[in-house]
Structures are given as C-alpha cells and as structure tokens.
Protein backbone atom coordinates (compact mmCIF):
# COMPACT_ATOMS: atom_id res chain seq x y z
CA UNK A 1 95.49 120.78 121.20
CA UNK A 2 92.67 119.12 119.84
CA UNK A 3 91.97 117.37 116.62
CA UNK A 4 88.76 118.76 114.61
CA UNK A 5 88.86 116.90 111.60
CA UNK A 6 90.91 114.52 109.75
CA UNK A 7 91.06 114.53 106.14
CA UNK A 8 91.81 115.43 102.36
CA UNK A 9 92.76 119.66 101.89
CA UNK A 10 90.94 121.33 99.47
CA UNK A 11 93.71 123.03 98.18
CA UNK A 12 96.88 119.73 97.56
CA UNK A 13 94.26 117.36 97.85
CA UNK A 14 96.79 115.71 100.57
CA UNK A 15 95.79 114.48 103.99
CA UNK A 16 95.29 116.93 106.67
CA UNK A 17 94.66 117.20 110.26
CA UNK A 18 92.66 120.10 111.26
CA UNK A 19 93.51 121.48 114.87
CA UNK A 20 92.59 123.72 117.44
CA UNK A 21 93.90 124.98 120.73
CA UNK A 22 94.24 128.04 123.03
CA UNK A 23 97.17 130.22 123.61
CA UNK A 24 96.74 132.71 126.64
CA UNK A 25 97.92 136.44 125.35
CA UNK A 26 98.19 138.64 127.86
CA UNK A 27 94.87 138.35 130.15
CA UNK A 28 93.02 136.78 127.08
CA UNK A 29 92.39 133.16 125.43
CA UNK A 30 92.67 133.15 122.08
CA UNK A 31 91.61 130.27 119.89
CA UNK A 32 94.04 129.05 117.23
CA UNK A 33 93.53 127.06 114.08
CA UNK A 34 95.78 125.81 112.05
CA UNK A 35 95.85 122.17 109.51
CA UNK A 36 99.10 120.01 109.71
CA UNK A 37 100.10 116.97 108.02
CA UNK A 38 99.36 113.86 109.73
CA UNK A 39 103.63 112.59 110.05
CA UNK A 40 103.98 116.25 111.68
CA UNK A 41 101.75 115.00 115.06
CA UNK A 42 102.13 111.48 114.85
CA UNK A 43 103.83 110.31 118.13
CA UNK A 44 107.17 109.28 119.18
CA UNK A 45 108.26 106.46 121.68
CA UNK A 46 110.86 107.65 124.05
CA UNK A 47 114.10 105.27 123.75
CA UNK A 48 113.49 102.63 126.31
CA UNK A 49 116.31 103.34 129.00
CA UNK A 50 117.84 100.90 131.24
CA UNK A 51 118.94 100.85 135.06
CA UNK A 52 122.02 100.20 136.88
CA UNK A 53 122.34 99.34 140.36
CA UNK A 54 125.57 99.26 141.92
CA UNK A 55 125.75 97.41 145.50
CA UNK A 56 129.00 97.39 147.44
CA UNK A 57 130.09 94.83 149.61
C-alpha cells in the first residue's frame, strides 16, 4: 500500500489519506484506490515482551 496524498476530503471536509495498492485477481493486477482516515493506518507498537531463562543446576 502506498500513500498518494494526504489531506482535507472534498466531501466532510475531514482529513484523509488517499491510498493505492494492488490486489492480484486471478492472473491479473488490479489497482485499488480507496481514502481512509488517518487513526485507521496510523501504527501500532507491539507490547514489548520479556524473556525468561531457566538454568538448572
């Protein structure tokens, strides 16, 4: 996925992210388009996860 634009929609006058990317359909790419809000593809941290090592004597 790649971002085209970033900015107000015409229609809400809210903040947008236009995107595009390609799905494979049957033996074809086809291009898709589509505008998301920008909290929809903003990015997560994973949980930071700890180790444990257990040594026996």
């Amino acid at each position: 996925m790649t971002v085209e634009q970033v900015g107000k929609t015409s229609m809400t006058d809210e903040d947008g992210v236009w995107c595009v990317w390609f799905e494979k359909i049957g033996n074809k790419q086809v291009v898709q388009r589509e505008t998301f809000p920008p909290v929809a593809l903003k990015k997560y941290e994973r949980p930071a996860t700890g180790s444990i090592a257990v040594h026996r004597a």
